[in-house]
Protein backbone atom coordinates (compact mmCIF):
# COMPACT_ATOMS: atom_id res chain seq x y z
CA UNK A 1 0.00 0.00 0.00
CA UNK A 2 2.85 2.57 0.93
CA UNK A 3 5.33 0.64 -0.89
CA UNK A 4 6.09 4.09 -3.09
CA UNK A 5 5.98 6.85 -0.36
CA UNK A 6 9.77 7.48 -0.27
CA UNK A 7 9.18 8.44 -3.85
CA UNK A 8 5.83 10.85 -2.76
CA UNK A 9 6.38 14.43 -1.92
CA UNK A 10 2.89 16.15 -0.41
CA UNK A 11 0.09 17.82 -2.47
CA UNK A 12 1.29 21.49 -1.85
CA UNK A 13 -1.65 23.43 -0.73
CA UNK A 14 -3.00 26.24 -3.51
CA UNK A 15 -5.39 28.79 -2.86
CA UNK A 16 -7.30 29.47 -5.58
CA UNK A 17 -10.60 30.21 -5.56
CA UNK A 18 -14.00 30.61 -7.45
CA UNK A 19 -15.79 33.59 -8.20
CA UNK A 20 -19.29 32.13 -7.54
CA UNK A 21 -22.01 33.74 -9.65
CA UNK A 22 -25.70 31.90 -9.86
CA UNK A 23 -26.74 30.48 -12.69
CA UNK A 24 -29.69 28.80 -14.17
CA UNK A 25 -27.04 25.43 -14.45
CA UNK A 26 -25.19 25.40 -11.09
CA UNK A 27 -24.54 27.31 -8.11
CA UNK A 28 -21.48 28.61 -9.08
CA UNK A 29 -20.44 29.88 -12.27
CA UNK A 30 -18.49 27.57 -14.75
CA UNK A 31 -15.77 30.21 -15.36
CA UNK A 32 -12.64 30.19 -13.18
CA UNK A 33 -10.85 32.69 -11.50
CA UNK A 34 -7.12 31.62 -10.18
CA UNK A 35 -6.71 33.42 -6.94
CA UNK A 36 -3.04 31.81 -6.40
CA UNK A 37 -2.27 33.57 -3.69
CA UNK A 38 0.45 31.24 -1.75
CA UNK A 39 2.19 27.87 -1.67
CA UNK A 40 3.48 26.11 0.96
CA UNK A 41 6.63 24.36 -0.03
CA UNK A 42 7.49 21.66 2.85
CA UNK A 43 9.52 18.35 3.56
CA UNK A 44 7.60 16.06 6.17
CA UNK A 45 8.86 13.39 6.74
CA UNK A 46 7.36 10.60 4.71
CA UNK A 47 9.08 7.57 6.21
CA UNK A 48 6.56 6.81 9.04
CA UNK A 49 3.70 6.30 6.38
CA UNK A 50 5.52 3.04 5.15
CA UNK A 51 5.10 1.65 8.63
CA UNK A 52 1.00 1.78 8.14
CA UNK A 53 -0.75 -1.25 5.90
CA UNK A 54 -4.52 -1.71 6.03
CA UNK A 55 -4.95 -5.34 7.87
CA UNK A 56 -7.57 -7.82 6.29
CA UNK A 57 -10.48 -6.08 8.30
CA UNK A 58 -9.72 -2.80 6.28
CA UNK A 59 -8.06 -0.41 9.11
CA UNK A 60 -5.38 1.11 9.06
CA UNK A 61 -2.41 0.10 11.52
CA UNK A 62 1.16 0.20 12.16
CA UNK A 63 2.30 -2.63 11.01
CA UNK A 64 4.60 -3.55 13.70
CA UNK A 65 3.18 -2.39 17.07
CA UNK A 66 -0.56 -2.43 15.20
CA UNK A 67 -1.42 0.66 16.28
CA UNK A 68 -3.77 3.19 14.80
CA UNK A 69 -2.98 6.03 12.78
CA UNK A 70 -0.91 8.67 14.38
CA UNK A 71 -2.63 12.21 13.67
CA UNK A 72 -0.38 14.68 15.88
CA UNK A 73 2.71 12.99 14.41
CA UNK A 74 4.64 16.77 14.38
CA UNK A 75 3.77 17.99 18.20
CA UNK A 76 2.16 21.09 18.00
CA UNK A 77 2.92 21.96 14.29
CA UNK A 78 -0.76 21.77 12.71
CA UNK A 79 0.53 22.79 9.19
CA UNK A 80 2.74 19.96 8.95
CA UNK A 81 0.82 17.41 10.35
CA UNK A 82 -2.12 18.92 7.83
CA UNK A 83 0.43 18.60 5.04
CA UNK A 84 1.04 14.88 6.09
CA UNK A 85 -2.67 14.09 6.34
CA UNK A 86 -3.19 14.94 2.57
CA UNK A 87 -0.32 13.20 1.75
CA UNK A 88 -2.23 10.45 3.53
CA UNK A 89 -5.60 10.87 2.09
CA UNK A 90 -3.81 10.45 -1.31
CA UNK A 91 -2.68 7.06 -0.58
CA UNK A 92 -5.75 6.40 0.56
CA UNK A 93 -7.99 7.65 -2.52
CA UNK A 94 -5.33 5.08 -4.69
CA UNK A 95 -5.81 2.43 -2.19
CA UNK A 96 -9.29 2.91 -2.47
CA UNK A 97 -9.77 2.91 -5.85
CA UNK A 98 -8.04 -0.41 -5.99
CA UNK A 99 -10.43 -2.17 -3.67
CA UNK A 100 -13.34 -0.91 -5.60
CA UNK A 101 -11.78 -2.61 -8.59
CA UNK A 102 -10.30 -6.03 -7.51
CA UNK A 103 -12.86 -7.10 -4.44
CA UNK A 104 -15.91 -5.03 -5.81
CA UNK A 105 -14.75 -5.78 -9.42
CA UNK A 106 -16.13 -2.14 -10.60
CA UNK A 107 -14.55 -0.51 -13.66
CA UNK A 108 -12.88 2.78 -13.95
CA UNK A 109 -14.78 5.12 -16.03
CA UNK A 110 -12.85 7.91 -17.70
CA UNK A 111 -15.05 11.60 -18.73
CA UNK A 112 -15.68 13.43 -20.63
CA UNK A 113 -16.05 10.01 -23.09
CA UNK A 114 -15.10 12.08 -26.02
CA UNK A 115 -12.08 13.85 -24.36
CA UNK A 116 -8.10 13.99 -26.11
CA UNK A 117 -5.51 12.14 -25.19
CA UNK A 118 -3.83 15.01 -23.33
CA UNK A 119 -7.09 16.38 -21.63
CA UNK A 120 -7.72 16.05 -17.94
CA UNK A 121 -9.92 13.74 -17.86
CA UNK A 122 -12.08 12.99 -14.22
CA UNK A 123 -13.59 9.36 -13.61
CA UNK A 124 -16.52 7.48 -11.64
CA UNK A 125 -16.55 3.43 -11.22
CA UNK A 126 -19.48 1.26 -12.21
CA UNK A 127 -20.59 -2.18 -11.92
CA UNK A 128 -20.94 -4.35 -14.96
CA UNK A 129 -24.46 -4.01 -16.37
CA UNK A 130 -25.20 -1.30 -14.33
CA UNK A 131 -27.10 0.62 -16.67
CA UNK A 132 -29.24 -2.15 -17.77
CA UNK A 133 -29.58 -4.49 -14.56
CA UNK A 134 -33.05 -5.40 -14.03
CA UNK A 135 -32.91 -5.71 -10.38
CA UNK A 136 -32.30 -1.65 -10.31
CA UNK A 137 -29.22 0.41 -9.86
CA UNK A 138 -27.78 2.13 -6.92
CA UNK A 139 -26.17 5.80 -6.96
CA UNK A 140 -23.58 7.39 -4.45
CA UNK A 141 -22.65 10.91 -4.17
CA UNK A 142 -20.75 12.21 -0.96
CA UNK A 143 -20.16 15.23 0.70
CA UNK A 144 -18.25 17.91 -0.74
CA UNK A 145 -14.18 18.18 -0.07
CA UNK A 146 -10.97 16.10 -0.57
CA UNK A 147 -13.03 13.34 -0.62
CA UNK A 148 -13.27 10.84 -3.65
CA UNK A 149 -14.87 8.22 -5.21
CA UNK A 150 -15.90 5.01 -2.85
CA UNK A 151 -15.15 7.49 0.21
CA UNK A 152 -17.20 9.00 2.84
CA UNK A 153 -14.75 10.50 4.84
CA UNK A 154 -11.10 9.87 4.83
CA UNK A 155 -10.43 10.85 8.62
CA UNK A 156 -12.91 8.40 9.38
CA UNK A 157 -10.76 5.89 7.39
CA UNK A 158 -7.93 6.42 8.96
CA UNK A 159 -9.20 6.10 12.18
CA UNK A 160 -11.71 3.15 12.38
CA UNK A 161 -11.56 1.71 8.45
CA UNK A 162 -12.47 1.03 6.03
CA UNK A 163 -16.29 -0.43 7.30
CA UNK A 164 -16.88 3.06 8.90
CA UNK A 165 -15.16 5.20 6.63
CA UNK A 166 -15.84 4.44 2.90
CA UNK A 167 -18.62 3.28 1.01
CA UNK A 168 -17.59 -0.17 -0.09
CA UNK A 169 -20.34 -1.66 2.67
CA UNK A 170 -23.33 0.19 0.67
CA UNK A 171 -21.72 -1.00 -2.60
CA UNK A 172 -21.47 -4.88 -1.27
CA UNK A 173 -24.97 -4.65 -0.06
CA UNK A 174 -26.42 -3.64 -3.07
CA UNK A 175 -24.25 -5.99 -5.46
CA UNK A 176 -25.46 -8.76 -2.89
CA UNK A 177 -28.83 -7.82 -3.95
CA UNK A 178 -27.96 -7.85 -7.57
CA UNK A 179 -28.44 -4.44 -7.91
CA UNK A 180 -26.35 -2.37 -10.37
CA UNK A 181 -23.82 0.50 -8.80
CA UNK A 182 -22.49 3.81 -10.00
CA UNK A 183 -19.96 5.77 -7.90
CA UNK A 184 -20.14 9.39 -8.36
CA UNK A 185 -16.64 11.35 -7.94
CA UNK A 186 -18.24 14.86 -7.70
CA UNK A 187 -15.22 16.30 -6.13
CA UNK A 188 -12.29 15.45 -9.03
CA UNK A 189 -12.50 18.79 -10.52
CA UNK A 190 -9.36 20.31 -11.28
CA UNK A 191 -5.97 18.71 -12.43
CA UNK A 192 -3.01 20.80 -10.59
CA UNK A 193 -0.84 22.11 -13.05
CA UNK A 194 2.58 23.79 -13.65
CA UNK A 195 2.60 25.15 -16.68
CA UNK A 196 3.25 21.74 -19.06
CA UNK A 197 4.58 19.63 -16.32
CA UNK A 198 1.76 17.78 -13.86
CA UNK A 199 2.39 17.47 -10.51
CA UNK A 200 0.02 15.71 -9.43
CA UNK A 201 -0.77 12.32 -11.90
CA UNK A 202 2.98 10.99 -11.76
CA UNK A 203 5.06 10.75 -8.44
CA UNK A 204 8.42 12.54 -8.49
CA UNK A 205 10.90 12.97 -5.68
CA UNK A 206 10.39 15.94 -3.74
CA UNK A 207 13.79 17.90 -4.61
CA UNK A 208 12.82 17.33 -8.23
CA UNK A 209 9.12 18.77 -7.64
CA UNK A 210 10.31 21.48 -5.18
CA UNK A 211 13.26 22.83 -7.90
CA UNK A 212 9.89 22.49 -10.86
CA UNK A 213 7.91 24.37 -8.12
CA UNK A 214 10.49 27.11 -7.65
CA UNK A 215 10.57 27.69 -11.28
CA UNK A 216 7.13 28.01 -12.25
CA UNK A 217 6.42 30.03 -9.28
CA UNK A 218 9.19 32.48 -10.77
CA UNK A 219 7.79 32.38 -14.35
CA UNK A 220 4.15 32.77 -12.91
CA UNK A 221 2.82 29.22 -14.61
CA UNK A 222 0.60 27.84 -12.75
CA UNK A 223 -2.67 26.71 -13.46
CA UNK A 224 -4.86 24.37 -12.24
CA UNK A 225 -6.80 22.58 -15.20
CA UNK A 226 -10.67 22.17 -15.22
CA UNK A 227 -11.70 18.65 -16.14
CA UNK A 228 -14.61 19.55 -18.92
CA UNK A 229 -17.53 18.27 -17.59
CA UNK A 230 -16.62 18.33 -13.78
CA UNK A 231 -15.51 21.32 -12.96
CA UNK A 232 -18.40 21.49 -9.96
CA UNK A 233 -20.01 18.61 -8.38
CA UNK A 234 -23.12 19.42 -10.07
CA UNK A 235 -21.95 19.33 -12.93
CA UNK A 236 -20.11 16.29 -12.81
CA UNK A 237 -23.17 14.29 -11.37
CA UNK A 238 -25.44 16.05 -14.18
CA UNK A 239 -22.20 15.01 -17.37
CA UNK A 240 -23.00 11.28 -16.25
CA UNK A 241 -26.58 11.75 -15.47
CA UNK A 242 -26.48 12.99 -19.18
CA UNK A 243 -24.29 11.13 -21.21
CA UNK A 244 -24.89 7.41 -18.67
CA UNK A 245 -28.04 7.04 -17.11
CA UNK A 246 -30.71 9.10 -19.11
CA UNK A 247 -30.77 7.13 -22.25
CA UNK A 248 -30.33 3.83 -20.56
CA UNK A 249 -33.32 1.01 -19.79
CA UNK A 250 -32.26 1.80 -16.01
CA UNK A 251 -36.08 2.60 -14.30
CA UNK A 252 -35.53 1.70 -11.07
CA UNK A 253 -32.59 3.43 -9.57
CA UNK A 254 -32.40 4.69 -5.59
CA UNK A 255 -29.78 7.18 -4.61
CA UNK A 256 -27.63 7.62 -1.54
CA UNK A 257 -26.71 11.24 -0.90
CA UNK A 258 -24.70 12.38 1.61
CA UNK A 259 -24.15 16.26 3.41
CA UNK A 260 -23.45 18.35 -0.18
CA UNK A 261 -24.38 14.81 -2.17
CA UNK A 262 -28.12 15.87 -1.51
CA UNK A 263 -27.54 19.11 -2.76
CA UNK A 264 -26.14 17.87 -5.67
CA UNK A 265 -28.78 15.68 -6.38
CA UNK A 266 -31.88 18.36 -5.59
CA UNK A 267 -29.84 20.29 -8.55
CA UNK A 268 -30.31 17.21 -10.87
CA UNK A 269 -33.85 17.13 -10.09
CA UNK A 270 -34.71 20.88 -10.73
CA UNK A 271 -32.37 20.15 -14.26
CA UNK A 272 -33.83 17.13 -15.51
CA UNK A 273 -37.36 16.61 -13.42
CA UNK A 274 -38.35 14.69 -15.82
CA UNK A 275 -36.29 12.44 -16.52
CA UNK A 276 -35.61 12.17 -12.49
CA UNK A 277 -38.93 11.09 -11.53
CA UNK A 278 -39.34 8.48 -14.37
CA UNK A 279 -35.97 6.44 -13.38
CA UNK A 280 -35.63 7.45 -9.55
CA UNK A 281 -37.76 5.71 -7.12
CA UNK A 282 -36.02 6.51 -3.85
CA UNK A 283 -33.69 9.00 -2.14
CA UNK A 284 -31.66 8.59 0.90
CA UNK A 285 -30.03 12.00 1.96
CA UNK A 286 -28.09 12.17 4.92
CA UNK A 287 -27.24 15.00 6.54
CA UNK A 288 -27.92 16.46 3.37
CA UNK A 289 -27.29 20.80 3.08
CA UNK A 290 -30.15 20.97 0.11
CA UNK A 291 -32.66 23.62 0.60
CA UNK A 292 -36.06 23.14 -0.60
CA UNK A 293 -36.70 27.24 -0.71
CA UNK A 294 -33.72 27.99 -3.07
CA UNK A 295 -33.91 24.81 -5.02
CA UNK A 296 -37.30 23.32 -5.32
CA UNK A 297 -40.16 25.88 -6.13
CA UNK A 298 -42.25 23.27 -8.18
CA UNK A 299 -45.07 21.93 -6.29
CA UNK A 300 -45.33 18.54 -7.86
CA UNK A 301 -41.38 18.40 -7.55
CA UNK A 302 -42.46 19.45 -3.96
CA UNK A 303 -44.88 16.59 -3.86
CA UNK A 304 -42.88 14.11 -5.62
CA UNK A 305 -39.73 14.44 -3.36
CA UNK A 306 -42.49 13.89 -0.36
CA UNK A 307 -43.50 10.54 -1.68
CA UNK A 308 -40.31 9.29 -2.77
CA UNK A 309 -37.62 10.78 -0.59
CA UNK A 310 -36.30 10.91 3.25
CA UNK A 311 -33.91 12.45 5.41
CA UNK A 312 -31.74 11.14 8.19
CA UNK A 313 -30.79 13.89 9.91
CA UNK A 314 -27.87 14.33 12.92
CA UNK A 315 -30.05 12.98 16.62
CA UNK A 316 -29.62 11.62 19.91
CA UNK A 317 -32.30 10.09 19.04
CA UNK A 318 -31.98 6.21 18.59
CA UNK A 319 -32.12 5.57 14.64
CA UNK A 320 -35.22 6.45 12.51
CA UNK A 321 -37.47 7.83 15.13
CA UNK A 322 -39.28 10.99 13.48
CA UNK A 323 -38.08 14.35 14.07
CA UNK A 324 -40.19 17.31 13.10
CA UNK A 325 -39.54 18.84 9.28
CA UNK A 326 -40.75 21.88 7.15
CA UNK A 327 -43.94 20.82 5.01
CA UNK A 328 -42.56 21.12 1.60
CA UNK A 329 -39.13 19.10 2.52
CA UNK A 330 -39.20 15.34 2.95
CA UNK A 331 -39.69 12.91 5.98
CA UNK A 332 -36.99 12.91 8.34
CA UNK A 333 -35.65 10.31 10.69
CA UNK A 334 -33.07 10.17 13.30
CA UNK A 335 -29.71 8.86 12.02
CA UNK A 336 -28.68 7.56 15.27
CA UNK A 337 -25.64 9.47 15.61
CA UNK A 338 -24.73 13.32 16.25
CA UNK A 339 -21.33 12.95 14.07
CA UNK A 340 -22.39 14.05 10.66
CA UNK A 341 -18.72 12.02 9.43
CA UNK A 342 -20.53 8.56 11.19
CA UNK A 343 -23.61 9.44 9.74
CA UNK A 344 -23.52 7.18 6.39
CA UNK A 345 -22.54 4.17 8.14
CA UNK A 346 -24.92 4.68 11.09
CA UNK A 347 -27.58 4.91 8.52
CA UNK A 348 -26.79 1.72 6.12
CA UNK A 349 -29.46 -0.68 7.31
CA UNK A 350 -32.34 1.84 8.01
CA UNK A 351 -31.50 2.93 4.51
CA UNK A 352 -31.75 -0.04 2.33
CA UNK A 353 -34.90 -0.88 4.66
CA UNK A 354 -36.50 2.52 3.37
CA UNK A 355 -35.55 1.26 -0.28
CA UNK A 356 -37.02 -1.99 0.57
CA UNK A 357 -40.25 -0.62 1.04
CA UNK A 358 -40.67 2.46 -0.94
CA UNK A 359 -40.04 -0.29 -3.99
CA UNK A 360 -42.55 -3.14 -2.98
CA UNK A 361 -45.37 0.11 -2.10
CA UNK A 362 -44.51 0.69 -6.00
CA UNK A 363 -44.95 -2.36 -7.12
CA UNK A 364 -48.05 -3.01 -4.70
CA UNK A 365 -49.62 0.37 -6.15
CA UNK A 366 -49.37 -1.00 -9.69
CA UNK A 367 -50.28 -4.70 -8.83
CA UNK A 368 -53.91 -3.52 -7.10
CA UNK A 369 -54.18 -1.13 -10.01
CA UNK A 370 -54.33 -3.87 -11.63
CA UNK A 371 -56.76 -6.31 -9.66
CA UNK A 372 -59.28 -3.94 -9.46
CA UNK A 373 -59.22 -2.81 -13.39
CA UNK A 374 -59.55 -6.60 -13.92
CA UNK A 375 -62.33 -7.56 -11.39
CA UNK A 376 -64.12 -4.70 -12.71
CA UNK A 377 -64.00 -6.44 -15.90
CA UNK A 378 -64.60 -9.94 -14.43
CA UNK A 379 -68.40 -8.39 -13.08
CA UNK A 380 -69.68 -7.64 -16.84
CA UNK A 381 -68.29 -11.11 -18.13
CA UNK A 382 -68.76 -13.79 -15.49
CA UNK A 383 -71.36 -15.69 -15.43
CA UNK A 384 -73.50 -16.61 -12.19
CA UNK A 385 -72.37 -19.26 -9.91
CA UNK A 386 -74.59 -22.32 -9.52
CA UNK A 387 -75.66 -21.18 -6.10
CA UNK A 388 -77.38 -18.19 -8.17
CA UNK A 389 -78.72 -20.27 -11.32
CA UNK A 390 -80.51 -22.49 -8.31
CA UNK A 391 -82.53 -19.21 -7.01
CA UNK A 392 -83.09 -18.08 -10.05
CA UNK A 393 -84.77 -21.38 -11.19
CA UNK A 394 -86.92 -21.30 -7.55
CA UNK A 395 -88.12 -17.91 -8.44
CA UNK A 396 -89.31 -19.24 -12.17
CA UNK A 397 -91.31 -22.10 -10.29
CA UNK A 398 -92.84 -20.31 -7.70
CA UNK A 399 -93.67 -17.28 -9.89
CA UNK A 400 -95.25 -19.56 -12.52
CA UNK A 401 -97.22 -21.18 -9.71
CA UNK A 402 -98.84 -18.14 -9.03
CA UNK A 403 -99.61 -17.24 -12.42
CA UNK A 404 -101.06 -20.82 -12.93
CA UNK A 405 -103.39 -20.75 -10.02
CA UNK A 406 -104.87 -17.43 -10.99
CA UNK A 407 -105.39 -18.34 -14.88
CA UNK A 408 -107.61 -21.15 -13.19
């Protein structure tokens, strides 16, 4: 897992920024502006990260003394322990991506599909057949951050594993059910840049990057690149929405959306309604930031995210017990847990209960549709049981009694 972190200098910290302007598409306006204001040039030392290995259960320990992660490795120095925490949460995004591949077998899938060979190109993983699975399809989107693909939080991670932490349990629960998956990665936006020369897709040693650093700082090159298609979350989830799902025999798809995830997603539904409340049967958002005012003004979107979606929401309370909510936003439950980073995995059975349910109340609806069209039909056409042709031939007899005895 570590076996190349003498060779990985840290991510070095940019500020850049967006100027945020609304727009009918997003929340924030496509166009950049590069407010490269510093960068931190520093040498942690790596050495102690090739001491850590996941162990079989998926947490991460030291792999002699099999202790957890260190956090406060630097006493008292915040920056460089923060520097040596991303350095981290790199390994772990590659480590993560690996396990999604080889024990969840999902494949790596590279956008914008019609992109050059030298364009920065962002990716999401899928399971086989996802897009045409009849047993449904599954869709994850997590909370906004340095957090990627098959991740709910990386601290969490690093601290308890990879059961707590990530979102490989929801992705072996559904694929145990035979449902299809997609993994969103609404956070790989922007490829780091120096001028020609990446930084950040190839690992160089850190007196190499620092001297490549130096120089493009001097000559004023750097950019960071916007992967077409991604360069916001919403836009990312709406590019495979788009180009993926809308066009595909997929009807039955439920959607786990965690803290900005449910933002995200309330942005797909006010862009492609539509579509949206043909395929999508059920939403899980937890903890989720959307905000029915801003976002939803429809009232049948209103109405529709009533029927079909819920809320688990940060409680004391013990898990999905009702808590009040605003009229035009969903249900909402109690997620069990007041740590909004614990939240998913709290969450994971009450969820795919709530899926359970919302799906066979679907296909109940239709089925009694059905039985009463049909018995409605079965009352013009069937004809009378023999209890009824019996009464009917004692009425003929005793009426034509009575008409005999009064013709005599």
């Amino acid at each position: 897992f570590f076996s190349s972190a003498n060779k990985i200098a840290f991510q070095p910290v940019f500020h850049s920024g967006m100027q945020a302007e609304k727009g009918r598409n997003s929340h924030y306006s496509k166009s950049l502006t590069v407010l490269s204001k510093c960068l931190f040039c520093f040498r942690p030392n790596m050495e102690d990260l090739e001491k850590y290995s996941f162990t079989e259960e998926g947490e991460l320990r030291q792999k002699e003394t099999c202790e957890a992660f260190v956090f406060n490795y630097y006493k008292d120095d915040y920056e460089s322990n923060h520097l040596r925490y991303q350095a981290l949460g790199h390994l772990i995004t590659q480590h993560v991506y690996r396990v999604l591949e080889e024990k969840c077998n999902l494949q790596r899938v590279y956008i914008p599909v019609e992109a050059r060979e030298q364009e920065p190109k962002s990716l999401f993983f899928m399971s086989p057949g996802a897009l045409d699975n009849p047993k449904g399809l599954i869709i994850l989107i997590q909370d906004r951050g340095a957090i990627r693909a098959g991740q709910w939080n990386i601290k969490v991670i690093a601290s308890e594993g990879m059961e707590k932490g990530s979102q490989i349990p929801y992705i072996k629960k559904a694929l145990g059910e035979s449902s299809g998956v997609i993994v969103m990665n609404p956070n790989d936006n922007f490829l780091e840049s120096f001028g020609e020369c990446d930084t950040t897709t190839e690992y160089i040693r850190m007196s190499e990057k620092e001297e490549l650093i130096n120089k493009c700082m001097k000559d004023k090159r750097f950019i960071p690149l916007a992967k077409r298609g991604s360069t916001t979350p919403e836009e990312h989830v709406q590019y495979i929405w788009d180009h993926f799902i809308a066009n595909s025999s997929a009807n039955q798809i439920a959607v786990v959306a965690h803290g900005y995830g449910g933002l995200v997603f309330m942005d797909l539904l006010s862009q492609r309604s539509e579509q949206v409340q043909k395929k999508v049967y059920a939403v899980a958002l937890i903890d989720s930031v959307h905000n029915m005012w801003h976002q939803v003004k429809d009232k049948e979107l209103q109405k529709w995210i009533q029927k079909h979606c819920r809320k688990w929401v940060l409680s004391s309370k013990p898990i999905d017990r009702y808590t009040t909510f605003m009229k035009v936003d969903c249900p909402q439950v109690s997620a069990g847990t007041e740590s909004r980073e614990y939240a998913p995995w709290s969450c994971i059975q009450s969820v795919f209960r709530f899926f359970g349910r919302i799906l066979k109340g679907k296909t109940t609806h239709f089925s009694r549709d059905v039985i009463i069209t049909r018995s409605k039909s079965e009352k013009k056409t069937t004809p009378p049981s023999k209890e009824q042709w019996t009464n009917r031939r004692l009425n003929r007899k005793t009426s034509g009694v009575g008409r005999s005895r009064t013709s005599c």
